[in-house]
PDB file of N, CA and C in Angstrom:
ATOM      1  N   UNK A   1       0.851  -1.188   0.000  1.00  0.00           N
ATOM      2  CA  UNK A   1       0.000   0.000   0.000  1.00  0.00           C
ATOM      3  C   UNK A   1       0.892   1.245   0.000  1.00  0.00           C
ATOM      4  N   UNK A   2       0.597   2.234  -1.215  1.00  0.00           N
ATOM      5  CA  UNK A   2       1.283   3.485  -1.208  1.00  0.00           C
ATOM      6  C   UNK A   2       0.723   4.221  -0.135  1.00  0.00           C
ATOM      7  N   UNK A   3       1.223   5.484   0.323  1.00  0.00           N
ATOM      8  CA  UNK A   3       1.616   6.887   1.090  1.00  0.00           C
ATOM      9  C   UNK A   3       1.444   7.741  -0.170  1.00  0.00           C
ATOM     10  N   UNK A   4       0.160   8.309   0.110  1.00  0.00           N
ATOM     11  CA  UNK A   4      -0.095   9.778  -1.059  1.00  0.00           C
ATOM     12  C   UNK A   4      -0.157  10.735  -0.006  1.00  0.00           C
ATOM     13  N   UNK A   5       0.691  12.009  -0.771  1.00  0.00           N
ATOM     14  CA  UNK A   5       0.927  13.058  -0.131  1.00  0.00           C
ATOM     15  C   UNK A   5       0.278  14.385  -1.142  1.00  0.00           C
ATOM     16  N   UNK A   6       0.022  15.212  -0.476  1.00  0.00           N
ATOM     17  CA  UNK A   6      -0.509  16.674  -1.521  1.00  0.00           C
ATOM     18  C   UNK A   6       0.466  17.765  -1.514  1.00  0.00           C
ATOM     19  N   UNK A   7       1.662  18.176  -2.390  1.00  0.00           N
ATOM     20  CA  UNK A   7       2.334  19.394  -2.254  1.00  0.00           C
ATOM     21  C   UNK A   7       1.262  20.385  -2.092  1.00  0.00           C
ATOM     22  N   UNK A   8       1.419  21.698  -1.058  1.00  0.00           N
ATOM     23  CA  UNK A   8       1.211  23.070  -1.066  1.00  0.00           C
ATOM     24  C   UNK A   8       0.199  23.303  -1.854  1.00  0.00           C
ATOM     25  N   UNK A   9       1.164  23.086  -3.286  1.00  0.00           N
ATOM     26  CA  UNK A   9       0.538  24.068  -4.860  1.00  0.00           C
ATOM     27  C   UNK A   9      -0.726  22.769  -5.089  1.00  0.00           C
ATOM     28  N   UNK A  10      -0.995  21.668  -4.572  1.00  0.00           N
ATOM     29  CA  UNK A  10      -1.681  20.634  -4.981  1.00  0.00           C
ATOM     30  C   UNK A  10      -3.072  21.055  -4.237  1.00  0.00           C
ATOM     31  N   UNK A  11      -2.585  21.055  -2.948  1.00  0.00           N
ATOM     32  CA  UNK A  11      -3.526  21.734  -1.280  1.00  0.00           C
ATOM     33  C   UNK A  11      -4.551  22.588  -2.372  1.00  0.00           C
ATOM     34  N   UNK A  12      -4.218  23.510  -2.633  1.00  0.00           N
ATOM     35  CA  UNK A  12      -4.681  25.374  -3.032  1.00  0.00           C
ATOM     36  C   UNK A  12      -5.697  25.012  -4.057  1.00  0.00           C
ATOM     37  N   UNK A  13      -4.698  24.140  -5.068  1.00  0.00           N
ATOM     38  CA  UNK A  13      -5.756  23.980  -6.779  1.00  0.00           C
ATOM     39  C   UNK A  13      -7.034  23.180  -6.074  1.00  0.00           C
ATOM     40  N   UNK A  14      -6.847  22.332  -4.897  1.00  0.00           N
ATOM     41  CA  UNK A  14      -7.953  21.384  -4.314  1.00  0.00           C
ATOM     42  C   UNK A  14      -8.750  22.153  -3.677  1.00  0.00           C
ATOM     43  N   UNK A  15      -8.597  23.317  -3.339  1.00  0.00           N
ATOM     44  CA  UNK A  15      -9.445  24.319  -2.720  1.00  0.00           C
ATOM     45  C   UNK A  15     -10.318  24.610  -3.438  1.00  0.00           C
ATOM     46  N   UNK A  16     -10.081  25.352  -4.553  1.00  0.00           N
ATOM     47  CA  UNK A  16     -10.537  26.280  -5.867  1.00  0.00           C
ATOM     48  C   UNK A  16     -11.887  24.923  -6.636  1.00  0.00           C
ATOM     49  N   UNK A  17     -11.772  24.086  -6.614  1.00  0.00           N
ATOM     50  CA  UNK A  17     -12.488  23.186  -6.970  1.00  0.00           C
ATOM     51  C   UNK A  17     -13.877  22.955  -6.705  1.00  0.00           C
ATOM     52  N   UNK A  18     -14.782  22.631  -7.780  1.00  0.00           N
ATOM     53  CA  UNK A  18     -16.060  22.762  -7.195  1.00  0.00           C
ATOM     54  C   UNK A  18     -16.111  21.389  -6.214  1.00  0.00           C
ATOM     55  N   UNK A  19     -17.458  21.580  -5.524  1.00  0.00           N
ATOM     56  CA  UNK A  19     -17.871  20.454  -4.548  1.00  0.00           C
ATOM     57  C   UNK A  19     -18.062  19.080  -5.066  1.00  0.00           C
ATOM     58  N   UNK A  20     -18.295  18.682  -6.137  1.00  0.00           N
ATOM     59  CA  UNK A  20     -18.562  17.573  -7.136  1.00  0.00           C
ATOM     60  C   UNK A  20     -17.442  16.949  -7.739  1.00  0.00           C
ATOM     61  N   UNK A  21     -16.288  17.882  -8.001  1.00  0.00           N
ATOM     62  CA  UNK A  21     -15.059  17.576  -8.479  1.00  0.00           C
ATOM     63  C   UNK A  21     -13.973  17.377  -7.340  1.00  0.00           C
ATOM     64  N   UNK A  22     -14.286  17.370  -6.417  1.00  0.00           N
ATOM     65  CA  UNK A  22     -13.837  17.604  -5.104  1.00  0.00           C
ATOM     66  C   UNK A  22     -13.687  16.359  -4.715  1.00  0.00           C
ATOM     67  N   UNK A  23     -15.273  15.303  -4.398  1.00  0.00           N
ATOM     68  CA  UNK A  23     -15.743  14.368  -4.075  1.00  0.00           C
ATOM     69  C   UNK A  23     -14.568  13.607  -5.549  1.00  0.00           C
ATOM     70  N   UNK A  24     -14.840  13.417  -6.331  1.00  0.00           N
ATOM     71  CA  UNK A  24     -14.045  13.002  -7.075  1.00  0.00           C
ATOM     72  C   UNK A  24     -12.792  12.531  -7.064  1.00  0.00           C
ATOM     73  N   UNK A  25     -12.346  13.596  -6.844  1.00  0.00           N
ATOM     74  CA  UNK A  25     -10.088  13.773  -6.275  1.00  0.00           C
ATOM     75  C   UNK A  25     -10.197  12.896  -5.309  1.00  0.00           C
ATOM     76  N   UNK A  26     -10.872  12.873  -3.749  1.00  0.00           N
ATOM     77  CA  UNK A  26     -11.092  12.048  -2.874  1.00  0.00           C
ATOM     78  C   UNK A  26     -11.028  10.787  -3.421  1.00  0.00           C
ATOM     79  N   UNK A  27     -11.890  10.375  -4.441  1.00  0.00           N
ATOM     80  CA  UNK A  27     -11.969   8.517  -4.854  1.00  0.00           C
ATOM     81  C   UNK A  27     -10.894   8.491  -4.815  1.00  0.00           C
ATOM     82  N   UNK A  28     -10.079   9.199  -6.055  1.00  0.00           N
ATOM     83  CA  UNK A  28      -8.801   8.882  -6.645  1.00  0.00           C
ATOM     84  C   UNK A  28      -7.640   8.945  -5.450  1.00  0.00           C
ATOM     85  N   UNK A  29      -7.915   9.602  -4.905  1.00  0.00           N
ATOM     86  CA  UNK A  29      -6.741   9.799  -4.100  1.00  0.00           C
ATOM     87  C   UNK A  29      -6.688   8.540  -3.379  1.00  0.00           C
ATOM     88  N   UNK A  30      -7.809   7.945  -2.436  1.00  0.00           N
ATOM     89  CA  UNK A  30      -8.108   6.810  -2.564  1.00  0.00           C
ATOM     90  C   UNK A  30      -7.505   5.466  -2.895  1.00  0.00           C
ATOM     91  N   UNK A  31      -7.923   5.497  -4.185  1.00  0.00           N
ATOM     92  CA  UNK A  31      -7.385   4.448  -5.766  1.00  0.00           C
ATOM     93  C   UNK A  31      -5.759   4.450  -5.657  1.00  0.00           C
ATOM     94  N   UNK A  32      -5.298   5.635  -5.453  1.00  0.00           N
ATOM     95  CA  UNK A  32      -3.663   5.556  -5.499  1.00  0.00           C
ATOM     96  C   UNK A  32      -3.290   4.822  -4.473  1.00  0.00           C
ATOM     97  N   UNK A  33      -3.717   4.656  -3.258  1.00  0.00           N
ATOM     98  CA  UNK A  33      -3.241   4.011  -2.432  1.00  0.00           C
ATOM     99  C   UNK A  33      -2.627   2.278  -3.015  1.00  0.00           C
ATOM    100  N   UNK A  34      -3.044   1.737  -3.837  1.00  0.00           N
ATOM    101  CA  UNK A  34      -3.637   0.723  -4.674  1.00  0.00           C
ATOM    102  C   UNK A  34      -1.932   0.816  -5.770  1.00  0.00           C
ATOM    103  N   UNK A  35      -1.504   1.787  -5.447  1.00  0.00           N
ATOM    104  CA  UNK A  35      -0.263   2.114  -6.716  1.00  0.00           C
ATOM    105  C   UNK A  35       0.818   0.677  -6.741  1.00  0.00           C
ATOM    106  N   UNK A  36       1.038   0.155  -8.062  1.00  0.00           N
ATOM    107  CA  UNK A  36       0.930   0.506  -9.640  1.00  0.00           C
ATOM    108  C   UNK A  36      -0.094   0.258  -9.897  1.00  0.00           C
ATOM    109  N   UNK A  37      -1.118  -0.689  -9.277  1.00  0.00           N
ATOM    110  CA  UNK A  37      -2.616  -1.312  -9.910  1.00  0.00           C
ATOM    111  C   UNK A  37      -3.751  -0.137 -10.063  1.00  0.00           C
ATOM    112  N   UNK A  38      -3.352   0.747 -10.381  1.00  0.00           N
ATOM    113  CA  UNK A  38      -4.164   2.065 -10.802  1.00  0.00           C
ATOM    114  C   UNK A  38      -4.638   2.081 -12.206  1.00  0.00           C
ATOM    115  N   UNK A  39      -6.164   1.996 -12.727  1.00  0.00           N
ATOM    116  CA  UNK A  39      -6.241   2.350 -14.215  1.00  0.00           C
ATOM    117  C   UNK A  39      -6.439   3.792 -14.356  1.00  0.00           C
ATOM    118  N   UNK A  40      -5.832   3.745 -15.171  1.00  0.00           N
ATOM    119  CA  UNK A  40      -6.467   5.479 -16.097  1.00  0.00           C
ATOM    120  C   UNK A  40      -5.149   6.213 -15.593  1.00  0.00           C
ATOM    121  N   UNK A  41      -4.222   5.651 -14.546  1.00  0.00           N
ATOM    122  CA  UNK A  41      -2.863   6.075 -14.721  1.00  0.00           C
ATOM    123  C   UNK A  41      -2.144   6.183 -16.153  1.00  0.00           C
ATOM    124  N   UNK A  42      -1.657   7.746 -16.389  1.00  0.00           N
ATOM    125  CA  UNK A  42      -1.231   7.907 -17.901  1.00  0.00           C
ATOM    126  C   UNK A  42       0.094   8.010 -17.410  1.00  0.00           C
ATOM    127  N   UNK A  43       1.346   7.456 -18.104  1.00  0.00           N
ATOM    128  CA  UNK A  43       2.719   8.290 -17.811  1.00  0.00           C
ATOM    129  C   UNK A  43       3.073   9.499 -18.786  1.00  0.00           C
ATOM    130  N   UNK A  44       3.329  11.167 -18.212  1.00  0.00           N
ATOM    131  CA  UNK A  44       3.836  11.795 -19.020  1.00  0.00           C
ATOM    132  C   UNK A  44       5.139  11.643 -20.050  1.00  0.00           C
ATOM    133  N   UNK A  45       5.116  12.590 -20.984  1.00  0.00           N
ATOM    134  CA  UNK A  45       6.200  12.802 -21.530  1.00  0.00           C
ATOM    135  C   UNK A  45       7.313  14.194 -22.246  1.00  0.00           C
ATOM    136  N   UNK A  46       7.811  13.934 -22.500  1.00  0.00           N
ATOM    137  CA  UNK A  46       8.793  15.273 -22.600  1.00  0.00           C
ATOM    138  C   UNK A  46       9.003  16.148 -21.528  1.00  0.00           C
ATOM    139  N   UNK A  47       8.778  17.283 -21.298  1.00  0.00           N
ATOM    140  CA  UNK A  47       9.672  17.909 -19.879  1.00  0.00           C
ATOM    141  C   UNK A  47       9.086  17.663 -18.693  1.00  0.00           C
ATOM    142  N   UNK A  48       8.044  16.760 -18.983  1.00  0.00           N
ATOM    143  CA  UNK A  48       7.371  16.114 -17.768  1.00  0.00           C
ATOM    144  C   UNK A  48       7.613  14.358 -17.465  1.00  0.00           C
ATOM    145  N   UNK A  49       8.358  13.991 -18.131  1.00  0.00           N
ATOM    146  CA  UNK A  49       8.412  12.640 -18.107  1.00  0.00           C
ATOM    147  C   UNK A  49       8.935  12.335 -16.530  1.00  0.00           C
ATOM    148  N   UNK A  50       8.503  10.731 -16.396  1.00  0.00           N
ATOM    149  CA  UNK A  50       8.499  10.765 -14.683  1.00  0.00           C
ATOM    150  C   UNK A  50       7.794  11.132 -14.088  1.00  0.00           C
ATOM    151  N   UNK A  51       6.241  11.636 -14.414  1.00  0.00           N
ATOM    152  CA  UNK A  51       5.238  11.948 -13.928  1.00  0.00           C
ATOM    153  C   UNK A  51       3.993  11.541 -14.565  1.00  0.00           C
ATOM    154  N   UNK A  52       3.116  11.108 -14.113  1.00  0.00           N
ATOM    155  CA  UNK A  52       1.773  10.355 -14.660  1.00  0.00           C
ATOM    156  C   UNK A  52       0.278  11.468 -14.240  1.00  0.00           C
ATOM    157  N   UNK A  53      -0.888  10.949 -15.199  1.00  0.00           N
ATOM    158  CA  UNK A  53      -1.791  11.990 -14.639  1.00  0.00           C
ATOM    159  C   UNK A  53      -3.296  10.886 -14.495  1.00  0.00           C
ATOM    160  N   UNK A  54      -4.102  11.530 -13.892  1.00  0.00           N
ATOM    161  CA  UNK A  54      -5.160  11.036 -13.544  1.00  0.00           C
ATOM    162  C   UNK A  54      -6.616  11.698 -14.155  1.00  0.00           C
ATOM    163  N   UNK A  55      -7.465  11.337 -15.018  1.00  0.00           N
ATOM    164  CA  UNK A  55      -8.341  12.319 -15.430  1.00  0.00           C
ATOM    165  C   UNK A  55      -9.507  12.024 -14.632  1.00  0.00           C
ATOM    166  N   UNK A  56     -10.619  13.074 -14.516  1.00  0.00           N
ATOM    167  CA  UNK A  56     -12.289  12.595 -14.553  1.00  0.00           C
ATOM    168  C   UNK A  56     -12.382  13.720 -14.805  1.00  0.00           C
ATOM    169  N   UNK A  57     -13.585  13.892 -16.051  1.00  0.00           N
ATOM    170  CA  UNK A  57     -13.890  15.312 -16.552  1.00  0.00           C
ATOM    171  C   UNK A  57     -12.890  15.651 -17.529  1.00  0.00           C
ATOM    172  N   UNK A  58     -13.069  17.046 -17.080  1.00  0.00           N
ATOM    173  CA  UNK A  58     -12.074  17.921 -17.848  1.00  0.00           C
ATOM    174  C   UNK A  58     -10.875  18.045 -16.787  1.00  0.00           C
ATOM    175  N   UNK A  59     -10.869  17.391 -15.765  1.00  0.00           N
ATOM    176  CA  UNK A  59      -9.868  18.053 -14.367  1.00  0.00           C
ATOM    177  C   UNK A  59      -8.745  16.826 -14.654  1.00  0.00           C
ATOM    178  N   UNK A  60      -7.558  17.484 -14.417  1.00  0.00           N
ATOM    179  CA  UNK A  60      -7.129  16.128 -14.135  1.00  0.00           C
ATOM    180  C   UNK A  60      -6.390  16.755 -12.559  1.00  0.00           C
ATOM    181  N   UNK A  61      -5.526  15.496 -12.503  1.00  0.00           N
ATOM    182  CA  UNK A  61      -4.344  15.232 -11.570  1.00  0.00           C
ATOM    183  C   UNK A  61      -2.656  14.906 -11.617  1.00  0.00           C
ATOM    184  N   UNK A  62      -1.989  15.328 -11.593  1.00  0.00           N
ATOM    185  CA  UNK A  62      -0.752  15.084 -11.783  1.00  0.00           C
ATOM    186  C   UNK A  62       0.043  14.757 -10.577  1.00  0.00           C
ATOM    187  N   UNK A  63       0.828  13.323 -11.060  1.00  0.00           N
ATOM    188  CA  UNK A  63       2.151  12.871  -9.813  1.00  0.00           C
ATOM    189  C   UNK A  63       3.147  12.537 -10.387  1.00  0.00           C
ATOM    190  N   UNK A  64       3.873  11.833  -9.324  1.00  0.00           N
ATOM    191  CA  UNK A  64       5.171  11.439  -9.317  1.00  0.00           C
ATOM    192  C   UNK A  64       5.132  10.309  -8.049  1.00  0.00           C
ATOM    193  N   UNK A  65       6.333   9.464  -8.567  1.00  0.00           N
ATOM    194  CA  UNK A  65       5.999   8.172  -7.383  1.00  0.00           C
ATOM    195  C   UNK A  65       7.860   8.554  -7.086  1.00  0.00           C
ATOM    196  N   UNK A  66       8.025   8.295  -5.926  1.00  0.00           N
ATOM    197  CA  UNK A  66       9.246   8.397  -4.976  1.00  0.00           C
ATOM    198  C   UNK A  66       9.424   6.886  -4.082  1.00  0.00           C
ATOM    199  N   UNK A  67      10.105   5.749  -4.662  1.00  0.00           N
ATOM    200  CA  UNK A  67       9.406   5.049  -3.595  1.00  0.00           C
ATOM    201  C   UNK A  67       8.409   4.135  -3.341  1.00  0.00           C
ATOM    202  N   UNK A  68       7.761   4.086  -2.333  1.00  0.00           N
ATOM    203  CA  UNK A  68       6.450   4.147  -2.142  1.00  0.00           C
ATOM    204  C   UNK A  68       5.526   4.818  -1.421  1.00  0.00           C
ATOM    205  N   UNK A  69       6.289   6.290  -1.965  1.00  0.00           N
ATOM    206  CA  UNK A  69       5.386   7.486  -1.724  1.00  0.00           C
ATOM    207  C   UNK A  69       4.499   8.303  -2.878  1.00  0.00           C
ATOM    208  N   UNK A  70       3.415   8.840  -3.392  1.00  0.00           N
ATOM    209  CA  UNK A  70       3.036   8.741  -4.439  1.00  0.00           C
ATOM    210  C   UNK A  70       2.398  10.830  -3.984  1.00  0.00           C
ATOM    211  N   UNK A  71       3.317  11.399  -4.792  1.00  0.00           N
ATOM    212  CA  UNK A  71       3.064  13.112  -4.060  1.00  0.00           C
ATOM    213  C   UNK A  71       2.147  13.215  -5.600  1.00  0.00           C
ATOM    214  N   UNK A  72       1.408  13.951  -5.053  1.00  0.00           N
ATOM    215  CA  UNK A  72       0.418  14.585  -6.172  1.00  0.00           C
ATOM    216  C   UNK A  72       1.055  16.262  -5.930  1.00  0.00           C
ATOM    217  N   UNK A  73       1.423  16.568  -7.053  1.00  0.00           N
ATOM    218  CA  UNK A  73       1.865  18.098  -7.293  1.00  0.00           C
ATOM    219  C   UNK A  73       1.207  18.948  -7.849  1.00  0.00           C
ATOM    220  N   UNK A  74       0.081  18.906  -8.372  1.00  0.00           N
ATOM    221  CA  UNK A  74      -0.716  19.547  -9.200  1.00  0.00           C
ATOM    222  C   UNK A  74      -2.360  19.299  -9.642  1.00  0.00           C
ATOM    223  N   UNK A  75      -3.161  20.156  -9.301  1.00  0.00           N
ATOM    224  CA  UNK A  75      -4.617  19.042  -9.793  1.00  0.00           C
ATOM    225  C   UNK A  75      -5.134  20.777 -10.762  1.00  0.00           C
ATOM    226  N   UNK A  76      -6.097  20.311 -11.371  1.00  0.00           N
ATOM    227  CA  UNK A  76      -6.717  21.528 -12.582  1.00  0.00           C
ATOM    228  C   UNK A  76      -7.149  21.045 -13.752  1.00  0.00           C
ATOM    229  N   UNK A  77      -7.738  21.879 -14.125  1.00  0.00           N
ATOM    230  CA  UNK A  77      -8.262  21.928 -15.887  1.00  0.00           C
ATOM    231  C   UNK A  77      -7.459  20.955 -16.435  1.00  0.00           C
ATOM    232  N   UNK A  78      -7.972  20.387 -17.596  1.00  0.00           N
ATOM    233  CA  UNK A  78      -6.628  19.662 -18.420  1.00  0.00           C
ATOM    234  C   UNK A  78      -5.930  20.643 -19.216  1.00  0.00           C
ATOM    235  N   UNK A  79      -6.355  22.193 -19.682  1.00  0.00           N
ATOM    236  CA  UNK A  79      -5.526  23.301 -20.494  1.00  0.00           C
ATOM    237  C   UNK A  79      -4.449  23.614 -19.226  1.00  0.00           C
ATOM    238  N   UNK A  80      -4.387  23.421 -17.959  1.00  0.00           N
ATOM    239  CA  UNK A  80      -3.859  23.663 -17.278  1.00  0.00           C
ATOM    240  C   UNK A  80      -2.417  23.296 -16.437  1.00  0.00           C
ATOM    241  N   UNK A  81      -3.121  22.106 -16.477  1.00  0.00           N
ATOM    242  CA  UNK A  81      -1.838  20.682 -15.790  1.00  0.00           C
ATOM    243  C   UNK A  81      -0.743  21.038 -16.280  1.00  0.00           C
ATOM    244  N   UNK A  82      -0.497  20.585 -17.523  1.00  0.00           N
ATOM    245  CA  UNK A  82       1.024  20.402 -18.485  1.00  0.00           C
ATOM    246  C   UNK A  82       1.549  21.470 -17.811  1.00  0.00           C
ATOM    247  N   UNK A  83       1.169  22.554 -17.739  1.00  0.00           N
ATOM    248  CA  UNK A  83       2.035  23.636 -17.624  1.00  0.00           C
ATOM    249  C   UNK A  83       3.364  23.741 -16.687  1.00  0.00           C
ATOM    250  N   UNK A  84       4.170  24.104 -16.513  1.00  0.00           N
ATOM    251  CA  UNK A  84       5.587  24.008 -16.280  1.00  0.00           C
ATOM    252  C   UNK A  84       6.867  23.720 -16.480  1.00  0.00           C
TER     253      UNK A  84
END
């Protein structure tokens, strides 16, 4: 069983979120515990490679596994995520 953690910048975007999409992140966050046996786990690529994302909706989720620690760094829009 993984250890999911929320960076800061992860905390804030989970704030901003409606109540419905909210309930949502919760499953998933959830589901990761479960890590590698996760579906709908995507692995990124190019200046993000080493990081995987999670969709429902238009929102997704973005991580990174350390381990068997699994930090979520980022949650938002999908025009949004990639960014960095």
């Amino acid at each position: 069983m993984a250890i999911v953690t929320m960076m800061p910048e992860a905390l804030r975007d989970f704030d901003k979120l409606p109540k419905t999409i909210k309930e949502r992140f919760r499953n998933l966050r959830e589901r990761l515990q479960e890590w590698p046996s996760v579906s709908g786990a995507k692995p990124l690529s190019g200046k993000l490679a080493g990081h995987y994302r999670l969709r429902t909706g238009d929102y997704r989720l973005r991580l990174h596994v350390e381990g068997e620690t699994i930090i979520i760094d980022k949650i938002g829009l999908r025009k949004d995520i990639y960014d960095d």
